[in-house]
Protein backbone atom coordinates (compact mmCIF):
# COMPACT_ATOMS: atom_id res chain seq x y z
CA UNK A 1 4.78 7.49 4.10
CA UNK A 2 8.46 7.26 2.05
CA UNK A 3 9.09 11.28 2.25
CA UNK A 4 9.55 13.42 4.98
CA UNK A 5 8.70 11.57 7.85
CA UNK A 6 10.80 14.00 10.27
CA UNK A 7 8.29 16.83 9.58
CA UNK A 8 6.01 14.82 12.26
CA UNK A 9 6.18 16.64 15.44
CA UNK A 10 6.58 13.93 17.16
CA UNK A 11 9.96 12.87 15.96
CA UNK A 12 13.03 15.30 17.45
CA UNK A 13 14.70 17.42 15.95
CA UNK A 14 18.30 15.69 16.40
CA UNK A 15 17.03 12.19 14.66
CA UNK A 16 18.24 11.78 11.27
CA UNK A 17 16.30 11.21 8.15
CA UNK A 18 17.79 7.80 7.34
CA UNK A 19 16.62 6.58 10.81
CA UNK A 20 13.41 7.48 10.59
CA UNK A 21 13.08 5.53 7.33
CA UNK A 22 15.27 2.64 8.85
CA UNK A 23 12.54 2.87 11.21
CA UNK A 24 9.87 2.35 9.00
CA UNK A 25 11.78 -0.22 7.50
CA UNK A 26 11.92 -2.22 10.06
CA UNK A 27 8.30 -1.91 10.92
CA UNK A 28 7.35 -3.44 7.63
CA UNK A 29 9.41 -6.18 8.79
CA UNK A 30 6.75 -8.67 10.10
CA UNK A 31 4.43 -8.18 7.19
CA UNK A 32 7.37 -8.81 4.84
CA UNK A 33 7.71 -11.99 6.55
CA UNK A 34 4.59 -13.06 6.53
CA UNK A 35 3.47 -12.28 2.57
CA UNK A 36 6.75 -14.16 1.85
CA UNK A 37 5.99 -17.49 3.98
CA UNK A 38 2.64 -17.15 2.03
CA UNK A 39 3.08 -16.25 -1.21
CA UNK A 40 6.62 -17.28 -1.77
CA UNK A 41 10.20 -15.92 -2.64
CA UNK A 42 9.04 -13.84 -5.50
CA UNK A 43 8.14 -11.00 -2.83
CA UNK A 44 11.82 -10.85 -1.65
CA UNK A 45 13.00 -10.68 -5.23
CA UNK A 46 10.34 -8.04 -6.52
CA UNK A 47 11.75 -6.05 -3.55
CA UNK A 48 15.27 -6.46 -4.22
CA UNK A 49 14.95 -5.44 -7.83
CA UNK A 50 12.60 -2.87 -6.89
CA UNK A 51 15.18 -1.05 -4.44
CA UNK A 52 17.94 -1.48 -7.31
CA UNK A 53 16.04 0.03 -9.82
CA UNK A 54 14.71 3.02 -7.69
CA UNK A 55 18.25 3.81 -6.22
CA UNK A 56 19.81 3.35 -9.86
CA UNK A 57 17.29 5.90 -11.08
CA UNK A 58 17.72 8.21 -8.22
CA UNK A 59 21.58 8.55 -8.70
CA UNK A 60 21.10 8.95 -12.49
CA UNK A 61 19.06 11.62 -11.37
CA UNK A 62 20.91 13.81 -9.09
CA UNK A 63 23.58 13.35 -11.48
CA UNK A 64 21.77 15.00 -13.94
CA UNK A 65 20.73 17.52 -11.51
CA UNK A 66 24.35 18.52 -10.85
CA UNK A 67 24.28 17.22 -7.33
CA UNK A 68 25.69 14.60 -4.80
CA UNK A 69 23.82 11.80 -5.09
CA UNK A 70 24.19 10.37 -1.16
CA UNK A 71 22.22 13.53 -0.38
CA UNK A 72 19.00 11.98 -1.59
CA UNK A 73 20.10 8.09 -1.42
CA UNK A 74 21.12 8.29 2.57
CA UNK A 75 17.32 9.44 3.29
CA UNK A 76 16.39 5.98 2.20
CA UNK A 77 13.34 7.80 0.93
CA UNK A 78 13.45 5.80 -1.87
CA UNK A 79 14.25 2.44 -0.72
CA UNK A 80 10.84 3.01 1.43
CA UNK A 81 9.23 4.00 -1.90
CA UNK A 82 10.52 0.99 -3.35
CA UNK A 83 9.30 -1.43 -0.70
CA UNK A 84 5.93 -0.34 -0.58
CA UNK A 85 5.57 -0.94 -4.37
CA UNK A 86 6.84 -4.25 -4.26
CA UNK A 87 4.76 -5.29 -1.25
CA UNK A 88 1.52 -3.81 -3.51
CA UNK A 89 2.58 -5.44 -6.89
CA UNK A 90 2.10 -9.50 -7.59
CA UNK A 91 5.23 -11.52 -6.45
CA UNK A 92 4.99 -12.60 -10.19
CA UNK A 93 5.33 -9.48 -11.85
CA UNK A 94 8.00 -9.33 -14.94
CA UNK A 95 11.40 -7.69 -14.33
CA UNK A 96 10.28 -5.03 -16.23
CA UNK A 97 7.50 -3.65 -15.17
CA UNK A 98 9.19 -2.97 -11.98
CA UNK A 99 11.78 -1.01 -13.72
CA UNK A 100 9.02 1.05 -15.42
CA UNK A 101 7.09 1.54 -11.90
CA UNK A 102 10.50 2.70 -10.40
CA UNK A 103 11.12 5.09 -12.84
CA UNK A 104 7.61 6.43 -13.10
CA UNK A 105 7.52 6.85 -9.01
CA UNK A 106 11.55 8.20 -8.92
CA UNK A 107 11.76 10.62 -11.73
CA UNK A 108 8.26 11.17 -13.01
CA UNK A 109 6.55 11.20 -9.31
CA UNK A 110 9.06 12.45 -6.97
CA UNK A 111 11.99 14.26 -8.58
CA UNK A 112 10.25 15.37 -11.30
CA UNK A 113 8.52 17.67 -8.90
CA UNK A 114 11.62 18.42 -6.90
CA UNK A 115 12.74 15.11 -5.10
CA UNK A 116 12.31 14.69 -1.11
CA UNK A 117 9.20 16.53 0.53
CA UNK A 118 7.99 18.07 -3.15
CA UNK A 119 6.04 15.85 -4.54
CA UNK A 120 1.73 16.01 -4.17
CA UNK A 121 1.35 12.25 -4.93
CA UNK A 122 2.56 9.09 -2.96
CA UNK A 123 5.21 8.10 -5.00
CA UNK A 124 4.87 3.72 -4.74
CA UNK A 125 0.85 4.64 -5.35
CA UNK A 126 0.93 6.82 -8.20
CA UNK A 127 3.46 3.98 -9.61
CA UNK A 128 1.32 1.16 -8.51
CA UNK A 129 -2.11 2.57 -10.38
CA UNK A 130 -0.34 3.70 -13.39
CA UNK A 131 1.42 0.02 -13.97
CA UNK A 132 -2.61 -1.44 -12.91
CA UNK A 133 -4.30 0.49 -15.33
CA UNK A 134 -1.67 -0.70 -17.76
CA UNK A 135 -0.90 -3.79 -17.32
CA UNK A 136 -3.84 -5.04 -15.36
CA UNK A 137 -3.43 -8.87 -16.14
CA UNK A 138 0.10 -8.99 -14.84
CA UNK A 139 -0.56 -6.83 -11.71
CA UNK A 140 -3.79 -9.08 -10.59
CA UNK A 141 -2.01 -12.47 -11.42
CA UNK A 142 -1.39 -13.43 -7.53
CA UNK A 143 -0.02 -16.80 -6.56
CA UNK A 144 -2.33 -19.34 -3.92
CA UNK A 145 -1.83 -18.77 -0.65
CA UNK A 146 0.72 -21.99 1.03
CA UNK A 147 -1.39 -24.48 1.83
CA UNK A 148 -3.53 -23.92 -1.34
CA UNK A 149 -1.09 -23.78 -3.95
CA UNK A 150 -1.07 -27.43 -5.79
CA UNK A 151 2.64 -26.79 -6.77
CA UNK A 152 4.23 -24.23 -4.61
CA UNK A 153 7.10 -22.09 -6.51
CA UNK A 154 10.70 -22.86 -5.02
CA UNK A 155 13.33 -19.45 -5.16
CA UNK A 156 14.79 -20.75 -8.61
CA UNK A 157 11.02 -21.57 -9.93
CA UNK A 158 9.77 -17.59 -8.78
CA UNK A 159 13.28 -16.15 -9.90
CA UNK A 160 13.25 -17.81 -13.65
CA UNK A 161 9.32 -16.90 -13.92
CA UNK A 162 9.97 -12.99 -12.69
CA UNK A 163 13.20 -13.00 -14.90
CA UNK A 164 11.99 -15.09 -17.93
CA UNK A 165 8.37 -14.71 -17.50
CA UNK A 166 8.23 -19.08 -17.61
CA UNK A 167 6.06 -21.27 -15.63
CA UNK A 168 8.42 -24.53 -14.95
CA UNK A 169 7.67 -27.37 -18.02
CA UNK A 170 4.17 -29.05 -17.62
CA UNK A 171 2.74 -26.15 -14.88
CA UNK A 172 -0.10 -24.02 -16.20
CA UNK A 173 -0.99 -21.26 -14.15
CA UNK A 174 -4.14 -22.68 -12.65
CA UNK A 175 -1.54 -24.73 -10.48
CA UNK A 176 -0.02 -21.63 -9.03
CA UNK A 177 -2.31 -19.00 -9.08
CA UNK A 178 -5.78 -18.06 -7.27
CA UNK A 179 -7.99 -14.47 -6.98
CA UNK A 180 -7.66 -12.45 -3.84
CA UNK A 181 -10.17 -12.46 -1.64
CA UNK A 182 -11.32 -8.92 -2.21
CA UNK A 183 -11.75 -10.20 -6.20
CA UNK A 184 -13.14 -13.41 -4.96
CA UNK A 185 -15.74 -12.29 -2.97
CA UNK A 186 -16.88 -9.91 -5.64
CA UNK A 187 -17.08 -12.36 -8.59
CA UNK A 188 -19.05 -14.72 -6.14
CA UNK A 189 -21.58 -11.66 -4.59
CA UNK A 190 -22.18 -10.86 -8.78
CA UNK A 191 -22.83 -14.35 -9.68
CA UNK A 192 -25.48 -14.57 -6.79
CA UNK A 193 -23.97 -16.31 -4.15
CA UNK A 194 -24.50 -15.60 -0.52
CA UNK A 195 -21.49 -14.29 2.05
CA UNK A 196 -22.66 -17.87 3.97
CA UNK A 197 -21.93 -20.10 0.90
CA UNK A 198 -18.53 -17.80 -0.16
CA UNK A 199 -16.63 -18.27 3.40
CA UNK A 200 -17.63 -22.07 3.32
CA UNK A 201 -14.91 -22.11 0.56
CA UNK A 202 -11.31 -23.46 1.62
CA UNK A 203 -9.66 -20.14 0.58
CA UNK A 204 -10.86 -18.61 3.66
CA UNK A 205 -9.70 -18.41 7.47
CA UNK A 206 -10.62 -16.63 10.35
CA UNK A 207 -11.37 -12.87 9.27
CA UNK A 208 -11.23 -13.43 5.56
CA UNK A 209 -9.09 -14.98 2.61
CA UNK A 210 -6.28 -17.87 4.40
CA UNK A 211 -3.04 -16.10 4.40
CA UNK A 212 -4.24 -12.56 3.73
CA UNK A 213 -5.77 -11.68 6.94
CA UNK A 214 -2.43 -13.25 8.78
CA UNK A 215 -0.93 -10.62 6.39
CA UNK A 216 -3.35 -7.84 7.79
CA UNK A 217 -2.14 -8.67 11.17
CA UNK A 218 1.55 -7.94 10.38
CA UNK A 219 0.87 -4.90 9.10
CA UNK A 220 -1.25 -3.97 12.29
CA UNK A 221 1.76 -4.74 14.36
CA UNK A 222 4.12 -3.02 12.54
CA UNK A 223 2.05 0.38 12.61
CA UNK A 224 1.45 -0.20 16.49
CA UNK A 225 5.25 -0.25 16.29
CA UNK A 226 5.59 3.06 13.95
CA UNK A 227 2.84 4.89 16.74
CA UNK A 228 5.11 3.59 19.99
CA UNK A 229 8.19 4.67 18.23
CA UNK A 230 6.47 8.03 17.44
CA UNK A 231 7.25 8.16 13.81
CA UNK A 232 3.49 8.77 12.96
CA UNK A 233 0.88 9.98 14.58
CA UNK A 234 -2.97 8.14 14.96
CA UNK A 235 -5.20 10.23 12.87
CA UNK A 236 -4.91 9.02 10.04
CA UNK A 237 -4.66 5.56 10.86
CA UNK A 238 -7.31 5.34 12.75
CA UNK A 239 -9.73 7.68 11.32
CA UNK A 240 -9.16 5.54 7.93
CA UNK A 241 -9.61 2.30 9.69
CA UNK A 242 -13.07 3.98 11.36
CA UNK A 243 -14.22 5.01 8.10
CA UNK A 244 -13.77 1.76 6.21
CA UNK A 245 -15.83 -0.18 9.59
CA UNK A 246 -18.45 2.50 9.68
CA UNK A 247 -19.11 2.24 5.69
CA UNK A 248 -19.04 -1.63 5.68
CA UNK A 249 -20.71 -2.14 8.98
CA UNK A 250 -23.75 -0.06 7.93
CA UNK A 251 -23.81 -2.30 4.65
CA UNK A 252 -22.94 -5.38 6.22
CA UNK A 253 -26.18 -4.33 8.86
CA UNK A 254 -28.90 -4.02 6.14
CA UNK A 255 -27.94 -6.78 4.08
CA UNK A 256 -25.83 -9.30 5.64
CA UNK A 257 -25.59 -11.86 3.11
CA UNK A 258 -24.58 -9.35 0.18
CA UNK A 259 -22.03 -7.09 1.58
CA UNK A 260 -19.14 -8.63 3.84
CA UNK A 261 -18.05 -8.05 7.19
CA UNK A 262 -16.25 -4.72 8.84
CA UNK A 263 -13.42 -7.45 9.69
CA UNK A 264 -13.22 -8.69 6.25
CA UNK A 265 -12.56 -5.20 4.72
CA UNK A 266 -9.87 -4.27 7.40
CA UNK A 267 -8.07 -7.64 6.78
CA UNK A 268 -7.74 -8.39 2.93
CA UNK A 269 -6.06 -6.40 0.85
CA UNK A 270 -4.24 -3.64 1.27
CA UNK A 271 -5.89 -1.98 3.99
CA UNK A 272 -3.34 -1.90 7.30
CA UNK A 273 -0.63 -1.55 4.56
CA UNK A 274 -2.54 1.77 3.70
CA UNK A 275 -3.46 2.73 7.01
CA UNK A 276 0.11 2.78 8.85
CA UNK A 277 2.55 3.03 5.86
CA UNK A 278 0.76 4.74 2.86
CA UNK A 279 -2.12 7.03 3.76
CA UNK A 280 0.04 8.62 6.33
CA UNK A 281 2.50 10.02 4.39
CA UNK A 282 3.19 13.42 5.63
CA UNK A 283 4.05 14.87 2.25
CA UNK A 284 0.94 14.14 0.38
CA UNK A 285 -1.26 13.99 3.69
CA UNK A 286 -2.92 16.41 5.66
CA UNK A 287 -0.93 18.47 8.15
CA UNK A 288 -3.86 19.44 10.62
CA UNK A 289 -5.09 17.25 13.11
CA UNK A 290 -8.35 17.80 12.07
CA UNK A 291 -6.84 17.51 8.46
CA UNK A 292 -6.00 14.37 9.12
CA UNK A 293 -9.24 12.91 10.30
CA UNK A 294 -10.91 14.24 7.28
CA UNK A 295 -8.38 13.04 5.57
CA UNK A 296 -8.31 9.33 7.02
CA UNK A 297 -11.82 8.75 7.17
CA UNK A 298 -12.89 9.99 3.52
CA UNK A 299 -9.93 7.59 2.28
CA UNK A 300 -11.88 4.49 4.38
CA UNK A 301 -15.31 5.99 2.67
CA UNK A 302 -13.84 5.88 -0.92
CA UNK A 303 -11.98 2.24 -0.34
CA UNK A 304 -15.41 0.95 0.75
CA UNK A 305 -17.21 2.60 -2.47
CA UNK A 306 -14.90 1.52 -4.97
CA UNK A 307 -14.23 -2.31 -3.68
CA UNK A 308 -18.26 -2.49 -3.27
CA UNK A 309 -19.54 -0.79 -6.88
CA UNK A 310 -16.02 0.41 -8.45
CA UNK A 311 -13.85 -1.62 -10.84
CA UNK A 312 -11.49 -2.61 -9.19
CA UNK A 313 -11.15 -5.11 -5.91
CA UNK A 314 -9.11 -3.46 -3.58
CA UNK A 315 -9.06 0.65 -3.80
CA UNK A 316 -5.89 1.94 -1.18
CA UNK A 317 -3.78 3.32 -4.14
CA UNK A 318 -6.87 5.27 -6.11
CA UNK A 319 -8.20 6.17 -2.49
CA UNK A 320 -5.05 7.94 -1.29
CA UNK A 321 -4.29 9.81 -4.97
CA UNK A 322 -7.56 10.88 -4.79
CA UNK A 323 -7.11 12.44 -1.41
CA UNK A 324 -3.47 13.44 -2.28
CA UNK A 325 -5.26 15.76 -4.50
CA UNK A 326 -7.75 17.11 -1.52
CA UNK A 327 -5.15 17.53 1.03
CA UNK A 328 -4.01 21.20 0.09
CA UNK A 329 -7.71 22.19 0.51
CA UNK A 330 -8.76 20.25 3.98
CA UNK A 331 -5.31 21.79 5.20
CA UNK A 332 -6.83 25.61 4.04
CA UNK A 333 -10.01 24.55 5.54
CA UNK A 334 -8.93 22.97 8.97
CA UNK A 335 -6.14 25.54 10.00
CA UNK A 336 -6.48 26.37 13.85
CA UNK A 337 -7.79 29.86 14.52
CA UNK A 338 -5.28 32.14 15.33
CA UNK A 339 -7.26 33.86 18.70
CA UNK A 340 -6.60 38.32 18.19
CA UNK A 341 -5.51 37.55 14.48
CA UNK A 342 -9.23 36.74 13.00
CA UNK A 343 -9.74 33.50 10.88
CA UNK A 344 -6.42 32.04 10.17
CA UNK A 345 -7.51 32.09 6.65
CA UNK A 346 -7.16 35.95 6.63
């Protein structure tokens, strides 16, 4: 949701751009918090070199648009941008493949196209697929979970490994590293294991994989906080979160032991990250109301399809591009009728 968060209705008039998106900010707040007390420093760094990069590339650009650059860098559009991709990417991922998802979401993805409230694709998502389809080892490389971790990176450790791409002397990755539960759960399920023997594994918790679903939770609060604040509305949020449960739940009825639970989809990956912060995006969303339960829901249907017989784990990034591409045409299709001016596609 990084671009033009003040055309929601909701939000008046006299609010400024930059505090809508110091809003959101703040919102992501808790689950900032939490992925870092879980997964370590290398979260806070990725972000901080993230937001460099993408407000370094959006001043080269306005510069080479002829234009003040504080007219696109007080939005904080693209710190938002930046954030998002950072909390999406491993907290190991090499220095420089942030740089190239910065520049691929700044120039290629948003300004490209005409900077804030032009482009058709989420920015952070477009970046985040394009670097996984690329670079797929380095962008599924996640660290264990504290608690699991048999050697736990300090700030020095994650900053020399991000900068120098160099485990400490005598680690090997095996030591840091573990799959995510979404990638975990669908090795196991291929190798013929039962959901009952999977969750009697140590990696998981209450609602899924330890430390994910606390990160789920975050998330969760923060969007409550983005829907009391106004800044978004539910329909997307809510309509993708029904999708996902309907999809999974009618799985998870006929064969309980081979497809997980509605809770497990809704908290491991990146689902409440998608919900609140991604999918609702008005930009690259639907505009309708009844755009935007379309919308929502067929994101939750395609998340469920792809994590259960795609390639890929987790599916919020392909899932919202995919949609980004549909939204034009719900939008044509759900207009409200315009009563004594015939269909308000006429």
């Amino acid at each position: 949701m990084q671009n033009a968060i003040i055309s929601s209705p909701h939000v008046p008039r006299v609010n400024r751009v930059d505090r809508i998106m110091f809003e959101v900010l703040l919102a992501l707040i808790p689950g900032i918090l939490v992925m870092t007390w879980f997964f370590g420093w290398g979260l806070l760094i990725n972000i901080v070199l993230a937001v460099t990069f993408a407000v370094m590339f959006e001043t080269v650009v306005m510069l080479l648009r002829g234009r003040p650059p504080l007219i696109a860098l007080r939005d904080l559009s693209a710190v938002v941008t930046a954030v998002l991709f950072a909390l999406s990417v491993s907290p190991t991922l090499p220095w420089w493949l942030t740089l190239l998802g910065m520049f691929f979401a700044i120039v290629l993805v948003k300004q490209l196209y005409g900077g804030l409230g032009y482009n058709p694709f989420n920015p952070a998502m477009a970046a985040y697929v394009f670097l996984l389809v690329s670079y797929p080892v380095a962008m599924t490389t996640w660290l264990a979970p504290s608690g699991l971790a048999e050697h736990p990176l300090s700030f020095m450790e994650s900053l020399r490994l991000i900068l120098g791409g160099a485990l400490p002397t005598g680690l090997e990755w095996d030591a840091v590293s573990s799959a995510t539960p979404l990638d975990e759960m669908r090795g196991k399920l291929k190798l013929g294991q039962t959901l009952d023997q999977i969750v009697q594994s140590r990696t998981w918790g209450l609602l899924g994989g330890r430390g994910w679903e606390w990160v789920g939770v975050a998330f969760l609060l923060g969007g409550a906080y983005l829907l009391v604040r106004r800044i978004i509305t539910w329909h997307i949020p809510v309509s993708m979160l029904l999708g996902l449960t309907a999809a999974s739940a009618l799985f998870w009825v006929i064969a309980p032991q081979t497809h997980p639970t509605p809770l497990f989809h809704l908290f491991s990956g990146a689902t409440m990250l998608g919900a609140f912060f991604i999918a609702t995006d008005p930009v690259t969303a639907c505009t309708t109301k009844k755009g935007q339960l379309v919308f929502g829901a067929s994101i939750g249907l395609i998340v469920y399809v792809i994590r259960s017989w795609g390639g890929y784990p987790d599916a919020v990034a392909f899932a919202v591009l995919l949609m980004n591409i549909a939204a034009p045409t719900i939008d044509y299709y759900t207009q409200p009728r315009v009563f004594g001016h015939g269909s308000a596609r006429t």
